[in-house]
N, C-alpha and C. Protein backbone atom coordinates (compact mmCIF):
# COMPACT_ATOMS: atom_id res chain seq x y z
N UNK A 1 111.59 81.80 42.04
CA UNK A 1 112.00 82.09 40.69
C UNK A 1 111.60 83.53 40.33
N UNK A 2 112.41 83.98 39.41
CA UNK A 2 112.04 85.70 39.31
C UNK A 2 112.27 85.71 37.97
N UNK A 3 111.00 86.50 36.95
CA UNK A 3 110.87 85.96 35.92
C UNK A 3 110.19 87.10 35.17
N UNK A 4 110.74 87.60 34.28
CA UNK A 4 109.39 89.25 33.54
C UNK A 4 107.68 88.88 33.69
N UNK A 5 107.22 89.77 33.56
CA UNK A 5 105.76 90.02 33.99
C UNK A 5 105.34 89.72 32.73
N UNK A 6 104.15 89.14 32.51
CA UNK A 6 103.43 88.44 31.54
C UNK A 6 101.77 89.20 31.69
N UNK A 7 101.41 89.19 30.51
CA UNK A 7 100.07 90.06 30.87
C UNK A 7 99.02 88.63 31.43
N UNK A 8 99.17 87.89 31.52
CA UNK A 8 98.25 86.70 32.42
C UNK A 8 98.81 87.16 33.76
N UNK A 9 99.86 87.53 34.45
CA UNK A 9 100.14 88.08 35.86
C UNK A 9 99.21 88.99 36.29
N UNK A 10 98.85 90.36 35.67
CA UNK A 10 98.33 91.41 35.87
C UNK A 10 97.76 91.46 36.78
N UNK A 11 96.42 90.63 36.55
CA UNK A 11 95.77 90.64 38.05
C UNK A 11 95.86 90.12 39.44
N UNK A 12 97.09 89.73 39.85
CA UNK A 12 97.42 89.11 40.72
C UNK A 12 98.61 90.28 41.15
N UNK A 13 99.55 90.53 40.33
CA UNK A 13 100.45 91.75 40.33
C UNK A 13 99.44 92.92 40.83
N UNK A 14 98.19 93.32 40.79
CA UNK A 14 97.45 94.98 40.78
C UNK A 14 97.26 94.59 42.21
N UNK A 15 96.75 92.93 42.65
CA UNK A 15 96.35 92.87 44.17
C UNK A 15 97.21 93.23 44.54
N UNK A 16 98.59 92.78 44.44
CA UNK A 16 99.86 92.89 45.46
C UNK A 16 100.03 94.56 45.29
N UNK A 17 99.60 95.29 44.22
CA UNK A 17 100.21 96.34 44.33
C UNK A 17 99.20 97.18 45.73
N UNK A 18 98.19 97.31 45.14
CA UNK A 18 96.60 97.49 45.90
C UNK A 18 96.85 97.12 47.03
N UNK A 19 96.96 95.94 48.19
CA UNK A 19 96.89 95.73 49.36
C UNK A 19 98.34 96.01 49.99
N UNK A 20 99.32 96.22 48.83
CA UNK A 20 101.15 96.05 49.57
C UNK A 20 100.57 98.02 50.15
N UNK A 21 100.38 98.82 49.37
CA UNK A 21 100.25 100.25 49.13
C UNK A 21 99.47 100.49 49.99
N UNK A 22 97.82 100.38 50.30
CA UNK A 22 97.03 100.37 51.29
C UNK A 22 97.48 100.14 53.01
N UNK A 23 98.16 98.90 52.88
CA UNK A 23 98.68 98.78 54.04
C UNK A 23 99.97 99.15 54.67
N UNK A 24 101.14 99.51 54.11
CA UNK A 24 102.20 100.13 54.21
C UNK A 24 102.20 101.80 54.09
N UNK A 25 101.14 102.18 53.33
CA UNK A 25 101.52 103.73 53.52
C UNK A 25 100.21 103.89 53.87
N UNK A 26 99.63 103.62 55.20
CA UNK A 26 98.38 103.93 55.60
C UNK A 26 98.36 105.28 56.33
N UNK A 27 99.36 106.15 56.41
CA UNK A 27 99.20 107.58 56.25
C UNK A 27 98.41 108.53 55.23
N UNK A 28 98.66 107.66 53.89
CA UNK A 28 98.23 108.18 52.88
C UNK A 28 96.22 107.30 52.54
N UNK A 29 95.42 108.20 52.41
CA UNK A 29 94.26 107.45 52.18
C UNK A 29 94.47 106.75 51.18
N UNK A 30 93.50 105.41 51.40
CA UNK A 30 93.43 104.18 50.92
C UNK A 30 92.46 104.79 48.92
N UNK A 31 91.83 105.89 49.21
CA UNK A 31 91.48 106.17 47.58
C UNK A 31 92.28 106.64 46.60
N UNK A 32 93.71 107.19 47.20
CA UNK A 32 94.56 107.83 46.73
C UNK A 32 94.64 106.51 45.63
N UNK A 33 95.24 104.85 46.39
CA UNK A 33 96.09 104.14 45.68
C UNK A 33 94.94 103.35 44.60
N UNK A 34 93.19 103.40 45.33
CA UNK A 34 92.09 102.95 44.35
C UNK A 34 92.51 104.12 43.10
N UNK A 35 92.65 105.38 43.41
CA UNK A 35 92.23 105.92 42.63
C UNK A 35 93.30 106.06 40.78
N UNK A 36 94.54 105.56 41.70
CA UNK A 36 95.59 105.18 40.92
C UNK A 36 95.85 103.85 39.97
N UNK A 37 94.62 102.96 40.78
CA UNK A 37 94.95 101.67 40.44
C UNK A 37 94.88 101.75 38.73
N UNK A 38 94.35 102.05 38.11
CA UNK A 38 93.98 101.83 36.67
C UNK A 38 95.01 102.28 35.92
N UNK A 39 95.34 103.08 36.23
CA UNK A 39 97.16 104.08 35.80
C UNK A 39 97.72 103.40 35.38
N UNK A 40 97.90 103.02 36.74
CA UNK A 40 99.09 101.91 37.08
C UNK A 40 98.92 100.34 35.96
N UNK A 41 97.55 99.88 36.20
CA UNK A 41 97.34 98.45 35.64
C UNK A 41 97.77 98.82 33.92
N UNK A 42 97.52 100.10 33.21
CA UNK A 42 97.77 100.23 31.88
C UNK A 42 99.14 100.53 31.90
N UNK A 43 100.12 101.26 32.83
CA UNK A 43 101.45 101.36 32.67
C UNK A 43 102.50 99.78 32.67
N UNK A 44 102.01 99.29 33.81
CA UNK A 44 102.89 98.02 34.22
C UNK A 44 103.32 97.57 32.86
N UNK A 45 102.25 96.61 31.80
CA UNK A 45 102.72 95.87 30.82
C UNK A 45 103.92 96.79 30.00
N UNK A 46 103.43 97.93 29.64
CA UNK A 46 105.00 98.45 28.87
C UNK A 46 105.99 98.93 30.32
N UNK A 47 106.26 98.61 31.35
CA UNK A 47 107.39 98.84 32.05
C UNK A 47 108.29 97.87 31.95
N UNK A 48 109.62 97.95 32.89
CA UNK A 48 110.30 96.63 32.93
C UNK A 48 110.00 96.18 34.46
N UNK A 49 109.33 95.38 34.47
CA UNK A 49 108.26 94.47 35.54
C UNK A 49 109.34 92.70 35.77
N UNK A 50 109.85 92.60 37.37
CA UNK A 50 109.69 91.21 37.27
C UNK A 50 109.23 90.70 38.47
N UNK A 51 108.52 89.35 38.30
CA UNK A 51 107.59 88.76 39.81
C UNK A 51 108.68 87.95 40.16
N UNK A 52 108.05 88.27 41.32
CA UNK A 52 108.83 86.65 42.17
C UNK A 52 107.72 85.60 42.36
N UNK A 53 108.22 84.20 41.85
CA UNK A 53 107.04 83.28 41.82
C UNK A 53 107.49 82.08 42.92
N UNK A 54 106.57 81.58 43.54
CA UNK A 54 106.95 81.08 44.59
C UNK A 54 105.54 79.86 44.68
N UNK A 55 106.40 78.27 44.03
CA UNK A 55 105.10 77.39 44.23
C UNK A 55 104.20 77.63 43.33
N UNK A 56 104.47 78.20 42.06
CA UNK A 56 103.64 78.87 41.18
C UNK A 56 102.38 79.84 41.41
N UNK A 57 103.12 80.66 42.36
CA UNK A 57 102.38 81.65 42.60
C UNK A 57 103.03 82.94 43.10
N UNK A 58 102.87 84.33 42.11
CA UNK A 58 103.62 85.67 42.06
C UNK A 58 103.36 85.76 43.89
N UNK A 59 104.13 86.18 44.22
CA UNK A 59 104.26 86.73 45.75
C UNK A 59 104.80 87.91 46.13
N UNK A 60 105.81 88.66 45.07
CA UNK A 60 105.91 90.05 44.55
C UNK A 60 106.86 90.29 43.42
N UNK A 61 106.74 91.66 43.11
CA UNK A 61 107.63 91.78 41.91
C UNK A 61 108.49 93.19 42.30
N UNK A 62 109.36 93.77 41.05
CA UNK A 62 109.77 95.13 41.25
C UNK A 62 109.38 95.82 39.83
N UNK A 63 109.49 97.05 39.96
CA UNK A 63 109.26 97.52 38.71
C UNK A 63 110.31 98.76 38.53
N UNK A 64 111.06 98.36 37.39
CA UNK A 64 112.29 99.62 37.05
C UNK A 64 111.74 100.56 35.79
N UNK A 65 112.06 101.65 36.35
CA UNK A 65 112.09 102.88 34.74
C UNK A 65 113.58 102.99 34.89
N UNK A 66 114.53 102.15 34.16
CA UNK A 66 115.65 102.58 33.45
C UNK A 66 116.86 101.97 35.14
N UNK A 67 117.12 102.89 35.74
CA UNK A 67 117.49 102.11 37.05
C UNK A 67 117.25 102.99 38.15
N UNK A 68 115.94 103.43 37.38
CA UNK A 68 114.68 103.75 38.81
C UNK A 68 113.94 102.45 39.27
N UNK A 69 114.21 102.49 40.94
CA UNK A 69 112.94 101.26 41.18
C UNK A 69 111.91 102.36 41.29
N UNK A 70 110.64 101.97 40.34
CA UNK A 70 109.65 102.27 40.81
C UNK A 70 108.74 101.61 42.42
N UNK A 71 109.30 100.44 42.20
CA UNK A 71 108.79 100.08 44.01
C UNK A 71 108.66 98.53 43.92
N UNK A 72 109.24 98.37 45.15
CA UNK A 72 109.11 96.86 45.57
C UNK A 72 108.25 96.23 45.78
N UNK A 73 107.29 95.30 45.58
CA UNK A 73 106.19 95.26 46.63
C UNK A 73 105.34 93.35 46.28
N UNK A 74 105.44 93.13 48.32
CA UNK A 74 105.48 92.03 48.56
C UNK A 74 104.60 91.67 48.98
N UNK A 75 104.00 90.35 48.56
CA UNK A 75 102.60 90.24 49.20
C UNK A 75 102.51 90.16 50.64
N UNK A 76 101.69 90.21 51.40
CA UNK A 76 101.48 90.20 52.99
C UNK A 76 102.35 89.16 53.42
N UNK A 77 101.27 87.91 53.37
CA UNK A 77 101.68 86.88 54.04
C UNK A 77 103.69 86.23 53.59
N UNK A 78 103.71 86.87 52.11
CA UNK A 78 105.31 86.23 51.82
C UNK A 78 106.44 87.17 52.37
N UNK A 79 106.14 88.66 53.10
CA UNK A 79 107.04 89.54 53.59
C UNK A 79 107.95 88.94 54.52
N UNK A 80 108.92 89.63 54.62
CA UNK A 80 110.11 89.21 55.90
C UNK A 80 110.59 87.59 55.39
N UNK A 81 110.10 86.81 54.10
CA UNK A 81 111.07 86.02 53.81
C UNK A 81 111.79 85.71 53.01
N UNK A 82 112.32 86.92 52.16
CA UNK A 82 113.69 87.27 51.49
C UNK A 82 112.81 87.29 50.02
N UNK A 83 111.31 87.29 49.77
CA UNK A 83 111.44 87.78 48.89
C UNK A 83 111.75 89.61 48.15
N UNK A 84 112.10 90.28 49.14
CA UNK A 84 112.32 91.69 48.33
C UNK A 84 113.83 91.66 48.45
N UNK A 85 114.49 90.88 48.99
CA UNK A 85 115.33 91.14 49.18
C UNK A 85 116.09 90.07 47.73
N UNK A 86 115.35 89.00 47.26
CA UNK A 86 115.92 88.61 46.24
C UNK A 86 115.31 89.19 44.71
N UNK A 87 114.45 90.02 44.83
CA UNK A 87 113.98 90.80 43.91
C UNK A 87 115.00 91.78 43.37
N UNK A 88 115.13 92.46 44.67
CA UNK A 88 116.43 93.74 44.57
C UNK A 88 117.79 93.30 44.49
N UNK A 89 117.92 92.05 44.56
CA UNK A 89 119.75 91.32 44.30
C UNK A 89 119.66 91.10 42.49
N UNK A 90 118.45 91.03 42.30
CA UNK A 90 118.20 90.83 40.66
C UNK A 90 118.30 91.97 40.47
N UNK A 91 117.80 93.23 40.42
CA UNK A 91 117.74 94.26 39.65
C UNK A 91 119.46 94.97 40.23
N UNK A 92 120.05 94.59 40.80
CA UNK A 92 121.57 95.19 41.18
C UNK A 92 122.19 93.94 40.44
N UNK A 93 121.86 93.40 39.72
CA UNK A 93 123.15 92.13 38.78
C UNK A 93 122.36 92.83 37.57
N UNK A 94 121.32 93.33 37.01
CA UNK A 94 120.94 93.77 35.78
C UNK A 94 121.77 95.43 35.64
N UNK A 95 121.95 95.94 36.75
CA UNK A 95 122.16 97.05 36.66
C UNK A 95 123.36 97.72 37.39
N UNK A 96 124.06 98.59 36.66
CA UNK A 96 125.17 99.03 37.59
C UNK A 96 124.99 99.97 39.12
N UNK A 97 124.09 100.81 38.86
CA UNK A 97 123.37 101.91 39.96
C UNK A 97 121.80 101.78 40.30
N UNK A 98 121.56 102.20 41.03
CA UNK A 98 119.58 101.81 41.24
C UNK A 98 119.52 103.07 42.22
N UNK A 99 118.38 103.47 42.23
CA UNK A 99 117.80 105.19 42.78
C UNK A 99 116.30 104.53 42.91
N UNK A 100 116.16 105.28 44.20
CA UNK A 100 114.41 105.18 44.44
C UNK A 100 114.36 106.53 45.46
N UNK A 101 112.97 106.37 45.36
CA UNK A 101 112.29 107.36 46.25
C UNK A 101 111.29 106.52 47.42
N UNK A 102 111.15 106.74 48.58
CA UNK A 102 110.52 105.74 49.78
C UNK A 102 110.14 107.18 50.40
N UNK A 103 108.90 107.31 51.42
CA UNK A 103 108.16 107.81 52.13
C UNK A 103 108.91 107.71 53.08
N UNK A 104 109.08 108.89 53.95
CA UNK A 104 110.04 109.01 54.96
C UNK A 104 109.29 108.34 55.99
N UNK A 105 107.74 108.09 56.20
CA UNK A 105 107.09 107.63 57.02
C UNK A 105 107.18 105.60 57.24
N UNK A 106 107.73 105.59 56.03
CA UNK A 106 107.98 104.03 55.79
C UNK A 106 109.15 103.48 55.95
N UNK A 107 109.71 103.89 57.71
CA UNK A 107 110.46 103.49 58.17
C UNK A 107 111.06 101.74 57.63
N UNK A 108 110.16 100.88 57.70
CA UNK A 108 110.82 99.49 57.48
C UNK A 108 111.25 99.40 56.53
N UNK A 109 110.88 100.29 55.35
CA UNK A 109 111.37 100.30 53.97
C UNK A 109 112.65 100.85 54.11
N UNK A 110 112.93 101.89 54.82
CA UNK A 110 114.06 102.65 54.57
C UNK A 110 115.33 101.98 55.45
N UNK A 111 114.75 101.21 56.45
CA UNK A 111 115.89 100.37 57.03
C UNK A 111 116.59 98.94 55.91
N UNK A 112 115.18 98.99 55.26
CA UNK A 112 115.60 97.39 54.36
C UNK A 112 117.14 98.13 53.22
N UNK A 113 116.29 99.37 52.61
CA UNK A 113 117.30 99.44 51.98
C UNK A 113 118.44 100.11 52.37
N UNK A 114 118.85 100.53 53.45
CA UNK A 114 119.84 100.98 54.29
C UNK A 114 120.79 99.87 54.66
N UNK A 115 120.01 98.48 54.91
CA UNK A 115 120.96 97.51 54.95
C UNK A 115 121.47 96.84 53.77
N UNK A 116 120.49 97.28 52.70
CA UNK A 116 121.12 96.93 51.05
C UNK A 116 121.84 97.82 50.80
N UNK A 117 122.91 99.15 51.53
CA UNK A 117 123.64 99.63 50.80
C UNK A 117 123.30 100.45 50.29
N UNK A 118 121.94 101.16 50.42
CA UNK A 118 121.48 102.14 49.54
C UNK A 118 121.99 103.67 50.52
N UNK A 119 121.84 104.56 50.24
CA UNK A 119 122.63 106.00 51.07
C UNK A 119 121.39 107.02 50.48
N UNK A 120 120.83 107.57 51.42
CA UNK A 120 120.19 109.14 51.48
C UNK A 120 120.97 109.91 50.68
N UNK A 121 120.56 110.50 49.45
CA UNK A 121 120.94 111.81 49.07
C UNK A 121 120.74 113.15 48.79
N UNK A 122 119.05 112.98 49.29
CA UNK A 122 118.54 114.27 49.54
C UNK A 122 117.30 113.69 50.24
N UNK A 123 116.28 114.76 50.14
CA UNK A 123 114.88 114.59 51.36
C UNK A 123 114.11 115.55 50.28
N UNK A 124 113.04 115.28 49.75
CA UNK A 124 112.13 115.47 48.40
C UNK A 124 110.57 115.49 49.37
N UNK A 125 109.56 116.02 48.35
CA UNK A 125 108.59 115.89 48.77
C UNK A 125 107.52 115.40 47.35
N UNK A 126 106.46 114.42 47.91
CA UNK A 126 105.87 114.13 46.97
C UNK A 126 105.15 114.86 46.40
N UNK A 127 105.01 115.32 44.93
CA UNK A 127 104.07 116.46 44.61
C UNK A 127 102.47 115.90 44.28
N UNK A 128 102.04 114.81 44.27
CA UNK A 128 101.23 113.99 44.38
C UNK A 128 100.29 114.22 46.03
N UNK A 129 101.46 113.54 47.09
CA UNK A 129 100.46 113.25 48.23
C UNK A 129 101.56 114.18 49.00
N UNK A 130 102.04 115.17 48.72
CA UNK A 130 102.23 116.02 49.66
C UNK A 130 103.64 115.32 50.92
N UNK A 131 103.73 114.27 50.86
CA UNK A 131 104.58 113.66 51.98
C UNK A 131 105.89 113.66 51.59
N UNK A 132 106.78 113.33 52.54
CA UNK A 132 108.02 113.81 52.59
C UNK A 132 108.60 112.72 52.00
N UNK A 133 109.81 112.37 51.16
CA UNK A 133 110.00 111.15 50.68
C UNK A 133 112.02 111.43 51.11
N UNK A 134 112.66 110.35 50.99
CA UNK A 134 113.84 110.47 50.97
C UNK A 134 114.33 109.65 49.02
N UNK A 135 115.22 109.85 48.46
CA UNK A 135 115.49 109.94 47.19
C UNK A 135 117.11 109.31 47.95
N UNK A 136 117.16 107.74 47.26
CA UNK A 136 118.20 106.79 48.17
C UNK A 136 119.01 106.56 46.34
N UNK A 137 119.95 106.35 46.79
CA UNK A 137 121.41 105.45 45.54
C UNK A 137 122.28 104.54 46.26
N UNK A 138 122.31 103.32 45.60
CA UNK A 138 122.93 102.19 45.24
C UNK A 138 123.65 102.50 44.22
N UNK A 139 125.54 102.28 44.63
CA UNK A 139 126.16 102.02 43.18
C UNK A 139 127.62 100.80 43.62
């Protein structure tokens, strides 16, 4: 079930964000995403946030600014079984176009959304962590 973010989620949403981030962009040091975490935990509630709940329990969510994904992100153990992939079929029925930015180093990411239809339209760099990002559209 995929359902808006509720501030009783929060802390279960910051793990997934915290261990999805740590372990997928482990190019980037692990204090970068501690050091972000708090940012982030005060931004989420005013974003447009939705989890995927599974057995009554969040297993991941997405988060849009407008029909920016700010980022997918799935818990460990629930990856590779269609939950990002039914996350992102929700935010393409809410929305006509969708744009993200992915770490060029995060190959599996960039294949997932390559098979969702998404297309390279330029090659960006993060002004944050310095790394190379690709900047993808869905329409």
């Amino acid at each position: 079930m995929i359902r808006k973010l509720r501030e009783e989620d929060l802390d279960r949403v910051m793990q997934i964000w915290l261990d999805t981030n740590i372990k997928t962009h482990n190019f980037i040091s692990a204090n970068y995403w501690q050091d972000h975490l708090e940012s982030v935990r005060d931004i989420l509630p005013q974003s447009e946030v939705y989890v995927y709940e599974n057995n009554h329990e969040i297993q991941g969510f997405i988060g849009l600014d407008d029909c920016y994904i700010a980022g997918i992100f799935v818990w460990d153990e629930a990856q590779s079984k269609g939950a990002g992939k039914q996350l992102l079929d929700y935010a393409k029925r809410l929305k006509e176009r969708l744009t993200l930015s992915v770490y060029q180093r995060n190959e599996r990411a960039i294949k997932f959304y390559q098979r969702e239809n998404f297309k390279i339209q330029s090659e960006n760099s993060d002004k944050d962590t310095g790394e190379k990002e690709y900047f993808m559209v869905w329409e």
